[in-house]
N, C-alpha and C. Protein backbone atom coordinates (compact mmCIF):
# COMPACT_ATOMS: atom_id res chain seq x y z
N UNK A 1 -45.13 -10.90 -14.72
CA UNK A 1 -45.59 -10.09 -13.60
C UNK A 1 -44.95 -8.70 -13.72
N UNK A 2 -45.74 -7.40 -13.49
CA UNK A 2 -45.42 -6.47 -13.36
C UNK A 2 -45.49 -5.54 -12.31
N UNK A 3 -44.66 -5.01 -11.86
CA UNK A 3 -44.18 -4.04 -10.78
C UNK A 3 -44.29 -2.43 -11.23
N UNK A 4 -44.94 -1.64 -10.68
CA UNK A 4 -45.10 0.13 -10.43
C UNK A 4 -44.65 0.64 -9.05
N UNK A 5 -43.46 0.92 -9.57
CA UNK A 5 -42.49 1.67 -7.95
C UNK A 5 -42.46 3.26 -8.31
N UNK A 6 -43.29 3.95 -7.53
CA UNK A 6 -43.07 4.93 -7.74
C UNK A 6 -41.68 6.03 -7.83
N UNK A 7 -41.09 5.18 -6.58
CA UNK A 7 -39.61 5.62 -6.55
C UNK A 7 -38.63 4.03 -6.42
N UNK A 8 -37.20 4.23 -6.70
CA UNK A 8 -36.42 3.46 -6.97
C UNK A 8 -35.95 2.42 -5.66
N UNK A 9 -36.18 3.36 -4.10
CA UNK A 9 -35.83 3.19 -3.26
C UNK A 9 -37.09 2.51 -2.44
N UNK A 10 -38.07 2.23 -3.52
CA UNK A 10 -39.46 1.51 -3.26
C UNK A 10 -39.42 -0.36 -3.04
N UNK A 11 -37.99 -0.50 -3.93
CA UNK A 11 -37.82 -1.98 -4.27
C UNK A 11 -37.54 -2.34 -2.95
N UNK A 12 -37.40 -1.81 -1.53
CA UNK A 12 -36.64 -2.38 -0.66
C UNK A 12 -38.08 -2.59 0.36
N UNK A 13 -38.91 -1.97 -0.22
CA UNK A 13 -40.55 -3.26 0.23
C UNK A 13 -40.88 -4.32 -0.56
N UNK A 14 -40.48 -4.43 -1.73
CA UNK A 14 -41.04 -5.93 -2.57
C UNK A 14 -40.34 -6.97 -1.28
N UNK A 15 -41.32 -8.35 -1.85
CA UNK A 15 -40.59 -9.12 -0.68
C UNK A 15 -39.68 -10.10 -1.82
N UNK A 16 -38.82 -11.26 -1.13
CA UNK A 16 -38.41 -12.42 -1.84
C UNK A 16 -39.24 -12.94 -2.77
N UNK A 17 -40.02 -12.85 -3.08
CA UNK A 17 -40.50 -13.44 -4.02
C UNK A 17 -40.74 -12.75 -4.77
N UNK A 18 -41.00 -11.39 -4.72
CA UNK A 18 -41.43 -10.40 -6.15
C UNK A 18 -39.97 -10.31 -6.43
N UNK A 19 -38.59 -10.01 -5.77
CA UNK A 19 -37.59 -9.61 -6.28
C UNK A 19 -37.05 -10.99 -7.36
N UNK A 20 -37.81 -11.79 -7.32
CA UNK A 20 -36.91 -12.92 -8.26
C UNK A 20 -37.62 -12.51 -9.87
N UNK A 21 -38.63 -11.76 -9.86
CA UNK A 21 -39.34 -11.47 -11.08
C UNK A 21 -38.37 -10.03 -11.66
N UNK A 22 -37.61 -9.47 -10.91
CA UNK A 22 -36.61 -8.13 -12.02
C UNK A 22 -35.77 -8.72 -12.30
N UNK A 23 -35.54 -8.46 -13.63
CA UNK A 23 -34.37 -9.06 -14.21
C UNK A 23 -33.32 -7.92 -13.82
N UNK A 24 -32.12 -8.96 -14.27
CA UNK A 24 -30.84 -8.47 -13.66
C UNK A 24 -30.46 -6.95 -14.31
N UNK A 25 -30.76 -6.60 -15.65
CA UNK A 25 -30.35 -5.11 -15.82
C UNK A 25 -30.97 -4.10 -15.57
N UNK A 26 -32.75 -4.56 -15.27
CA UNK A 26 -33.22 -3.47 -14.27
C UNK A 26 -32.48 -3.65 -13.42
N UNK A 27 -32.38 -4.39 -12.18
CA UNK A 27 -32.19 -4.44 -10.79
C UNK A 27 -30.90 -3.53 -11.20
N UNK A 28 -29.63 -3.78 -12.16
CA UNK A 28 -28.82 -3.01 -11.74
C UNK A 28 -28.33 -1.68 -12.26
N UNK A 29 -29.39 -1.36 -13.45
CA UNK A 29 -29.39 0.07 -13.81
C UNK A 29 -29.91 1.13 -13.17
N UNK A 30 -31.79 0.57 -12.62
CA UNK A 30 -32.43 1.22 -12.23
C UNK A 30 -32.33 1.56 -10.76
N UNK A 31 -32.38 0.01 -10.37
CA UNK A 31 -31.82 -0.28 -8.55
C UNK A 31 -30.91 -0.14 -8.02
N UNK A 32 -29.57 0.07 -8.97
CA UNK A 32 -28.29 -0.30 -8.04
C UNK A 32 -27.87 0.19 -7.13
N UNK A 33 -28.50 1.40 -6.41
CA UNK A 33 -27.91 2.14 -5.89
C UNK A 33 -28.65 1.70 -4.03
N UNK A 34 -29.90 0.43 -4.43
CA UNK A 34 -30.17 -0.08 -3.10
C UNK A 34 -29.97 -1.59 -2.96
N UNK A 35 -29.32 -2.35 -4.29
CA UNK A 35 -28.40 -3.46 -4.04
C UNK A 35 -28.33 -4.00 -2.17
N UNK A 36 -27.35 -3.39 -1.58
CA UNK A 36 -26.77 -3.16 -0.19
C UNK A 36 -28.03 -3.72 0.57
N UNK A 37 -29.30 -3.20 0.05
CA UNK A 37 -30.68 -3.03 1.46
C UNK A 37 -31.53 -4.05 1.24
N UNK A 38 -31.09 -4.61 -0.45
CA UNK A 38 -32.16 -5.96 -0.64
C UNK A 38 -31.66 -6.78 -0.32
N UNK A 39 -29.75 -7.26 -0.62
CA UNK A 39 -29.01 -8.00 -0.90
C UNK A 39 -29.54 -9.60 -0.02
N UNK A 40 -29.95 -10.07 1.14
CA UNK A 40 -30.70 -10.99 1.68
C UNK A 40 -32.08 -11.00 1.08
N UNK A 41 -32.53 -10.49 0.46
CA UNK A 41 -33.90 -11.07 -0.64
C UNK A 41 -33.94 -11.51 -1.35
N UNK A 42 -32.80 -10.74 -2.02
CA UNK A 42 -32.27 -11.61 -3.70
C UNK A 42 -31.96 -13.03 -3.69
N UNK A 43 -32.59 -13.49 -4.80
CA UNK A 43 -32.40 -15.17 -4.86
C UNK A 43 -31.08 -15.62 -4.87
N UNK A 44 -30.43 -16.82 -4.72
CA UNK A 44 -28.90 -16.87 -4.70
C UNK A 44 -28.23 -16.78 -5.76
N UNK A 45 -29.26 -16.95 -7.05
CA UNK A 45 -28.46 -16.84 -8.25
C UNK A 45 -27.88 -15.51 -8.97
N UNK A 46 -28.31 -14.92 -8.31
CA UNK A 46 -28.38 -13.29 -8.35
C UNK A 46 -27.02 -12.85 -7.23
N UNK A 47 -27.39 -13.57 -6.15
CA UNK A 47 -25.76 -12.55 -5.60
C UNK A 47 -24.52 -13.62 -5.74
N UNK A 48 -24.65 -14.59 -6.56
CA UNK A 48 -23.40 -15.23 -6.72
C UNK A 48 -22.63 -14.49 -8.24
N UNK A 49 -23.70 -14.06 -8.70
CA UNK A 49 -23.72 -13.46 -10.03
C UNK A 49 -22.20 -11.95 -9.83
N UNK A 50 -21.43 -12.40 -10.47
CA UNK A 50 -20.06 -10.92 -10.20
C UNK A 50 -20.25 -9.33 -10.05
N UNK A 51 -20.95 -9.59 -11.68
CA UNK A 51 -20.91 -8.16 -11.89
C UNK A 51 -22.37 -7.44 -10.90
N UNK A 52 -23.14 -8.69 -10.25
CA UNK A 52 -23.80 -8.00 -9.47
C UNK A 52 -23.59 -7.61 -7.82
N UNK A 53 -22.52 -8.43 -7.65
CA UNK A 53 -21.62 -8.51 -6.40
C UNK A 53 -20.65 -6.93 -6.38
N UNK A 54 -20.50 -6.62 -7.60
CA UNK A 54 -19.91 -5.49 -7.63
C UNK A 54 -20.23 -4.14 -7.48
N UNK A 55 -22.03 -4.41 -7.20
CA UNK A 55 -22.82 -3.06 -6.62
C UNK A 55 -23.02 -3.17 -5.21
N UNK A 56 -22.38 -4.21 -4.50
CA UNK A 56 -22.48 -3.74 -3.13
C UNK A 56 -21.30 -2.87 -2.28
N UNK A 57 -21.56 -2.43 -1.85
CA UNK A 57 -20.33 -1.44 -0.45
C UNK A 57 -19.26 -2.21 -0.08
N UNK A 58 -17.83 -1.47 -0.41
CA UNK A 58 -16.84 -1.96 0.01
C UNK A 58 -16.41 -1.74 1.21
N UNK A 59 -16.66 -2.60 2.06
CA UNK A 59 -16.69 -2.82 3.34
C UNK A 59 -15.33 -2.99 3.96
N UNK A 60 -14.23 -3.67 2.98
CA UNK A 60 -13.35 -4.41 3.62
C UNK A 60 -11.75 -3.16 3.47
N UNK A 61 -12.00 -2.61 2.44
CA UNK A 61 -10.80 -1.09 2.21
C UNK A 61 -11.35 0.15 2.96
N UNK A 62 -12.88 0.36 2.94
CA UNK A 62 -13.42 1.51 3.67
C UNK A 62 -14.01 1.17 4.73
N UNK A 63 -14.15 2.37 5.71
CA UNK A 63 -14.68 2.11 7.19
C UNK A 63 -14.30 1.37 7.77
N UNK A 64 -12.97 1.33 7.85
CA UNK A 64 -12.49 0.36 8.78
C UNK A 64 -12.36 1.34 10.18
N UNK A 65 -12.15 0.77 11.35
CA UNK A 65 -12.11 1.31 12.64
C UNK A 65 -10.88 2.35 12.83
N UNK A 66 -10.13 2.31 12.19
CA UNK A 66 -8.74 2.83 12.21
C UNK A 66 -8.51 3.74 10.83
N UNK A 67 -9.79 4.06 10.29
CA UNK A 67 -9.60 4.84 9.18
C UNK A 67 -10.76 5.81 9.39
N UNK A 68 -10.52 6.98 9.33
CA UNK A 68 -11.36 8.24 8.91
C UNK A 68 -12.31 8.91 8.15
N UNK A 69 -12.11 7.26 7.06
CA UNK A 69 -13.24 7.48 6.25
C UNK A 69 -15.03 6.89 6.16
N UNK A 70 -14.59 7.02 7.77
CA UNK A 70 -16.25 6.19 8.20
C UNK A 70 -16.86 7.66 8.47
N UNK A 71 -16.65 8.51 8.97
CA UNK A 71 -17.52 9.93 8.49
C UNK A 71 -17.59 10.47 7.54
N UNK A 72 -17.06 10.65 6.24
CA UNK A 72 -16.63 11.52 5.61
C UNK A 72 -18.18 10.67 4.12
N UNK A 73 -19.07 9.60 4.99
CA UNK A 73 -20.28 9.49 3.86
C UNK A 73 -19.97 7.88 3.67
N UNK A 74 -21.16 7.31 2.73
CA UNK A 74 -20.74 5.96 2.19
C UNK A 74 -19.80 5.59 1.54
N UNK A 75 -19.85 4.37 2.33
CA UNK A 75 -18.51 3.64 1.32
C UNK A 75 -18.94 3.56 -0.63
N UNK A 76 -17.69 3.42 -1.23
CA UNK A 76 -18.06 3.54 -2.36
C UNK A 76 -18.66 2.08 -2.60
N UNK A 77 -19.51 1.50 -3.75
CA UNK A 77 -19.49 0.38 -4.34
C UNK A 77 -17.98 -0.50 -4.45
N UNK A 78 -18.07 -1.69 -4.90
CA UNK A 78 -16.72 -2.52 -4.86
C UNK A 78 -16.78 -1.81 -6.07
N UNK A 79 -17.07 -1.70 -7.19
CA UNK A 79 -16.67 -1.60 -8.71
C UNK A 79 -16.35 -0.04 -8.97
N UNK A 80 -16.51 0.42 -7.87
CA UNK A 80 -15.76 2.42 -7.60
C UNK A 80 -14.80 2.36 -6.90
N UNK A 81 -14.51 1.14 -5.97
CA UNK A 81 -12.93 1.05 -5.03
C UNK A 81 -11.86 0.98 -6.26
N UNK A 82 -11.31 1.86 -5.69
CA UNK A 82 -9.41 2.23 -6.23
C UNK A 82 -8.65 0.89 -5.46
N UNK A 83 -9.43 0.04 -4.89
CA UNK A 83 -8.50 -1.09 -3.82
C UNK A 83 -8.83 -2.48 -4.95
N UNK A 84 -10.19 -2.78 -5.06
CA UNK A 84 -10.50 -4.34 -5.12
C UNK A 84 -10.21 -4.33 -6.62
């Protein structure tokens, strides 16, 4: 099966079932940067998967309530944290 996304940020209309047809180094060369917005579509074998766990937002070092860096833009990916 083949997919034509005009833009990258297009994948976050495919539904569950088209997303089980990209393989994992599209999803994370081309896509990675909307990982975060599919992450409940993706099949489970896919977010148990590490190195793909490692394109989502580090939630747990940034934006915390007591830190300043919840304005200053998105959190980085886990695999750009200076923490995890």
């Amino acid at each position: 099966m083949y997919f034509a996304l005009c833009h990258p940020s297009d994948i976050r209309d495919l539904s569950v079932e088209q997303l089980q047809y990209i393989p994992k180094v599209v999803l994370l060369r081309v896509y990675g940067d909307y990982i975060e917005h599919i992450w409940d579509k993706l099949p489970e074998h896919v977010k148990t998967d590490s190195e793909v766990r490692t394109y989502r937002r580090c939630d747990e070092h940034y934006n915390q309530s007591w830190q300043r860096t919840h304005i200053d833009g998105p959190t980085p990916k886990i695999k750009e944290c200076s923490e995890c």
